[in-house]
Protein backbone atom coordinates (compact mmCIF):
# COMPACT_ATOMS: atom_id res chain seq x y z
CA UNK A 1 20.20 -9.49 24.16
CA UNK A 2 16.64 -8.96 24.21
CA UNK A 3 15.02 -8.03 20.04
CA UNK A 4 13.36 -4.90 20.04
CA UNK A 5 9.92 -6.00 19.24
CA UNK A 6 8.38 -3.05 17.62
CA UNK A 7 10.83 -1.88 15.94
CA UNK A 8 10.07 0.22 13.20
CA UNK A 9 12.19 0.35 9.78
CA UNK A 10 10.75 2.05 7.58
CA UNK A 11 11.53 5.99 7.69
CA UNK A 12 8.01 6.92 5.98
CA UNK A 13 6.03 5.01 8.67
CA UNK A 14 8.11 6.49 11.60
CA UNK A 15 7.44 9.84 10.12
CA UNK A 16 3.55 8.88 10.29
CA UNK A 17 4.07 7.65 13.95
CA UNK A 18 5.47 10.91 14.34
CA UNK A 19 3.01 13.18 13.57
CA UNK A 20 0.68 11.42 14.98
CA UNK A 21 2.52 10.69 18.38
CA UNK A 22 2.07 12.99 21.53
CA UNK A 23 4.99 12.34 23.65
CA UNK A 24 8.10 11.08 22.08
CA UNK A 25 11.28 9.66 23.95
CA UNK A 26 14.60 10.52 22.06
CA UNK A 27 17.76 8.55 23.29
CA UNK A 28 21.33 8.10 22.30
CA UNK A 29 24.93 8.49 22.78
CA UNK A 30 26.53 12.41 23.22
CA UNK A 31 27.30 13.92 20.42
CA UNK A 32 25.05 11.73 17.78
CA UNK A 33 22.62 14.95 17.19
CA UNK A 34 19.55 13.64 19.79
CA UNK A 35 19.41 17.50 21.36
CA UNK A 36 19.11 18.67 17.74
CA UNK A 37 17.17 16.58 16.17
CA UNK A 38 14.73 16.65 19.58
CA UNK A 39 14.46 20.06 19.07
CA UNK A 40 13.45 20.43 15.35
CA UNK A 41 10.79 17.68 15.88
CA UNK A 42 9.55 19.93 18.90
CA UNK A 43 9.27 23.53 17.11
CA UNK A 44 7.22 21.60 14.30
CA UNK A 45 5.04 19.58 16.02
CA UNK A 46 4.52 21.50 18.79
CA UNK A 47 5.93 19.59 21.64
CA UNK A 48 7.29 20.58 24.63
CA UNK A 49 11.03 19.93 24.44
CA UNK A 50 12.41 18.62 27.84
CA UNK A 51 15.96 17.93 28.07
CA UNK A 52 17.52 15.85 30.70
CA UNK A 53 20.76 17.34 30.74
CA UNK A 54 19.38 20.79 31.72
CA UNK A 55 15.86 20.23 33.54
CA UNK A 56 16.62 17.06 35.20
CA UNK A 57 20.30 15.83 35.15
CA UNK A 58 22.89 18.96 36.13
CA UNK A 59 22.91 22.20 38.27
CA UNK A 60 24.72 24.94 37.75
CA UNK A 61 28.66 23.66 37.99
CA UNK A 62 28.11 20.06 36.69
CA UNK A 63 26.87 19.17 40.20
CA UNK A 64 24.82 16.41 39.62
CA UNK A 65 20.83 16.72 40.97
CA UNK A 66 20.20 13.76 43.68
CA UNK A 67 18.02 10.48 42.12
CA UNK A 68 15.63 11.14 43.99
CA UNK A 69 15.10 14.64 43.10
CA UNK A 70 15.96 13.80 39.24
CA UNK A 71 12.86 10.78 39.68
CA UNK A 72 10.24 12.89 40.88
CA UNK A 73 11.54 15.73 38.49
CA UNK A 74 10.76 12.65 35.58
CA UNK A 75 7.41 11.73 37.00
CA UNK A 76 6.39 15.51 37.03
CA UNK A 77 7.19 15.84 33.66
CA UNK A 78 5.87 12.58 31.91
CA UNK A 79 2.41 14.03 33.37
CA UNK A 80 2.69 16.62 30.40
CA UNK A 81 0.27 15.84 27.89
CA UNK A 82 2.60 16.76 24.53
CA UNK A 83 6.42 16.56 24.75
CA UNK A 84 9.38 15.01 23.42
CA UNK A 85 12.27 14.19 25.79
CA UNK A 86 15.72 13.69 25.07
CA UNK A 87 17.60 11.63 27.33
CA UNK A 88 18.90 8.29 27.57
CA UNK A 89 19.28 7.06 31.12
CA UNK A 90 17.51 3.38 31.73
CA UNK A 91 17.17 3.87 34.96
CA UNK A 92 13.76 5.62 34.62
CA UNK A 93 12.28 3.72 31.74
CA UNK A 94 9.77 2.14 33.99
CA UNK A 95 8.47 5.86 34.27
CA UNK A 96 8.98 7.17 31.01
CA UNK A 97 8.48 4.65 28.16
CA UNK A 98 4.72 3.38 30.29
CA UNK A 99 4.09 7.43 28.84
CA UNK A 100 5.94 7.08 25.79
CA UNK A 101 3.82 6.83 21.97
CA UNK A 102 6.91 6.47 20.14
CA UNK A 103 11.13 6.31 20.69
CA UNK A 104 13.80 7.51 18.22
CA UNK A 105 17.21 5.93 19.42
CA UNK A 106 20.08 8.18 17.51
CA UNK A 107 22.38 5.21 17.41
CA UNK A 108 25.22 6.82 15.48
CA UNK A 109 28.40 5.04 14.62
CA UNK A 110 31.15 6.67 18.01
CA UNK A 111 33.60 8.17 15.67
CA UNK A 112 30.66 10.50 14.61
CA UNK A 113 29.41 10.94 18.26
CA UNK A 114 33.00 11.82 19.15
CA UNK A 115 33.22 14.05 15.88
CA UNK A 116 29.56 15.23 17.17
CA UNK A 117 30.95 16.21 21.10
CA UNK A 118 34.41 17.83 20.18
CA UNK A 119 32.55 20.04 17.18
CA UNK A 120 29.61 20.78 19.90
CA UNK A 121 32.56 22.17 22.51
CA UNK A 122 34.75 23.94 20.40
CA UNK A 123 30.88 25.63 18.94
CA UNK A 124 30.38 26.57 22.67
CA UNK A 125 33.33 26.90 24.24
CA UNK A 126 33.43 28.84 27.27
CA UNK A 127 29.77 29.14 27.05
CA UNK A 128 26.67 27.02 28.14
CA UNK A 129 24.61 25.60 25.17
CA UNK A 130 21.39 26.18 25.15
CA UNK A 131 20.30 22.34 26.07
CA UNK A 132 22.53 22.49 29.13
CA UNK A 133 21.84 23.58 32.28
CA UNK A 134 22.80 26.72 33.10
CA UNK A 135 26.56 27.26 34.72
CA UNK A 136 27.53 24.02 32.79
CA UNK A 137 30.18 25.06 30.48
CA UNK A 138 30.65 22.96 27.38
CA UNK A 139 33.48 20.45 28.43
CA UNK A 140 35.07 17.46 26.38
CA UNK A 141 37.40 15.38 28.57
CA UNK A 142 38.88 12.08 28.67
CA UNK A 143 36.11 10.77 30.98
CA UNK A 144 33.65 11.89 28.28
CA UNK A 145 35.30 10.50 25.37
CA UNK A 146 35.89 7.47 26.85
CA UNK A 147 32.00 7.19 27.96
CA UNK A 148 31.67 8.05 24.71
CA UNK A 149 33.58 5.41 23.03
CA UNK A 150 32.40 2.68 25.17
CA UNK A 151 28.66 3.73 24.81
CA UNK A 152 27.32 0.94 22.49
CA UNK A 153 29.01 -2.15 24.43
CA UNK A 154 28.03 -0.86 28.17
CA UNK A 155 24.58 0.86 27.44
CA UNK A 156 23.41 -0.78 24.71
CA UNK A 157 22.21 -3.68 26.06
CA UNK A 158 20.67 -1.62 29.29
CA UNK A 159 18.85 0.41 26.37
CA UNK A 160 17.47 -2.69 24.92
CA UNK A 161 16.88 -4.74 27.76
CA UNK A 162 14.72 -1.37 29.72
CA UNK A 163 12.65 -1.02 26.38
CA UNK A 164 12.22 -4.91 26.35
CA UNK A 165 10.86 -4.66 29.89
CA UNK A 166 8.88 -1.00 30.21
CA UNK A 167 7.58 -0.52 26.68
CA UNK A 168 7.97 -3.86 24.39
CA UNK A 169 5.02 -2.55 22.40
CA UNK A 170 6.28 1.18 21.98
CA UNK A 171 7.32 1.85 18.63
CA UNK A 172 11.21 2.12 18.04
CA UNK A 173 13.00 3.64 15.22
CA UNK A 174 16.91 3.56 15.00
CA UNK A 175 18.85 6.18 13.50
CA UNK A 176 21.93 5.06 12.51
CA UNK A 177 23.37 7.59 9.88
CA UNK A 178 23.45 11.40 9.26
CA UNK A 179 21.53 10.78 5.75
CA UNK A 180 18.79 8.61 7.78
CA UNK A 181 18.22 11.13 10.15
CA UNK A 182 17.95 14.17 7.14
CA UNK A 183 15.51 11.68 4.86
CA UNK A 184 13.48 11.58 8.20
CA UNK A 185 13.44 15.29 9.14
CA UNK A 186 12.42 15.72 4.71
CA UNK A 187 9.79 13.55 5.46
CA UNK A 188 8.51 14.92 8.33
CA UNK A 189 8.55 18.59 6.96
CA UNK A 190 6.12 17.01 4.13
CA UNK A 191 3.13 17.33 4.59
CA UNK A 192 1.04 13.83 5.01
């Protein structure tokens, strides 16, 4: 597997890549706290929050948008001048990470991303979150859990072979804990 060349471990100097960054790519696994986390960084920086699940990803009924339709939905928005977009999804990292100033990968441990999806539905149940396209009902299934589960050995290496390829000099920060991700929102609500 590919290294992740700019990879960025320290939590102080992805906090100053933060503030400083324009358009930021947020990726993960469901239920690892991306949507969240994507949104907090957007109310206080700024940013326009995009979310693939809703604007790009699902129409009402968890019908699934075309590729095509989904691509040129991408390209429109990686036009934006500030954003932060929070979506996984290699397919379109030749579009998004060539736009990208910096990339927080919530790369949570699956027992919490499980933990993190079955919370999430039985939060929402019967409704539509607020990240979700509209008419998509907060589900948990065995399809989902087993995506899930299965996340880190099938999409892993896409993740790190796409940022390899499309943005090898885009700074990366991992996530890996709960506690990392708090110490990096403190940070962030510091001022620099």
């Amino acid at each position: 597997m590919p290294v992740l060349r700019a990879e960025v471990d320290d939590l102080a100097e992805a906090a100053d890549h933060i503030r400083r960054a324009n358009r930021i790519l947020v990726m993960g696994c469901s239920g690892g706290g991306k949507s969240t986390l994507s949104q907090k960084i957007a109310t206080d920086f700024g940013l326009t929050y995009v979310s693939i699940d809703r604007d790009v990803l699902w129409l009402p009924g968890w019908v699934q948008r075309g590729r095509d339709e989904q691509r040129a939905i991408i390209v429109s928005q990686v036009q934006g001048e500030r954003w932060i977009m929070d979506g996984t999804n290699p397919s379109t990292f030749d579009v998004r990470l060539p736009r990208t100033d910096f990339v927080i990968w919530v790369r949570m441990p699956r027992l919490l991303c499980i933990w993190g999806a079955v919370s999430r539905w039985i939060k929402w149940m019967g409704r539509t979150r607020p990240e979700m396209a509209p008419g998509c009902i907060e589900k948990v299934d065995w399809e989902f859990l087993r995506f899930i589960w299965t996340f880190e050995e099938k999409f892993a290496p896409r993740v790190v072979a796409g940022l390899a390829e499309h943005g090898p000099d885009v700074p990366v920060l991992q996530l890996k804990s709960r506690r990392e991700m708090r110490q990096l929102l403190d940070l962030l609500s510091r001022p620099a």
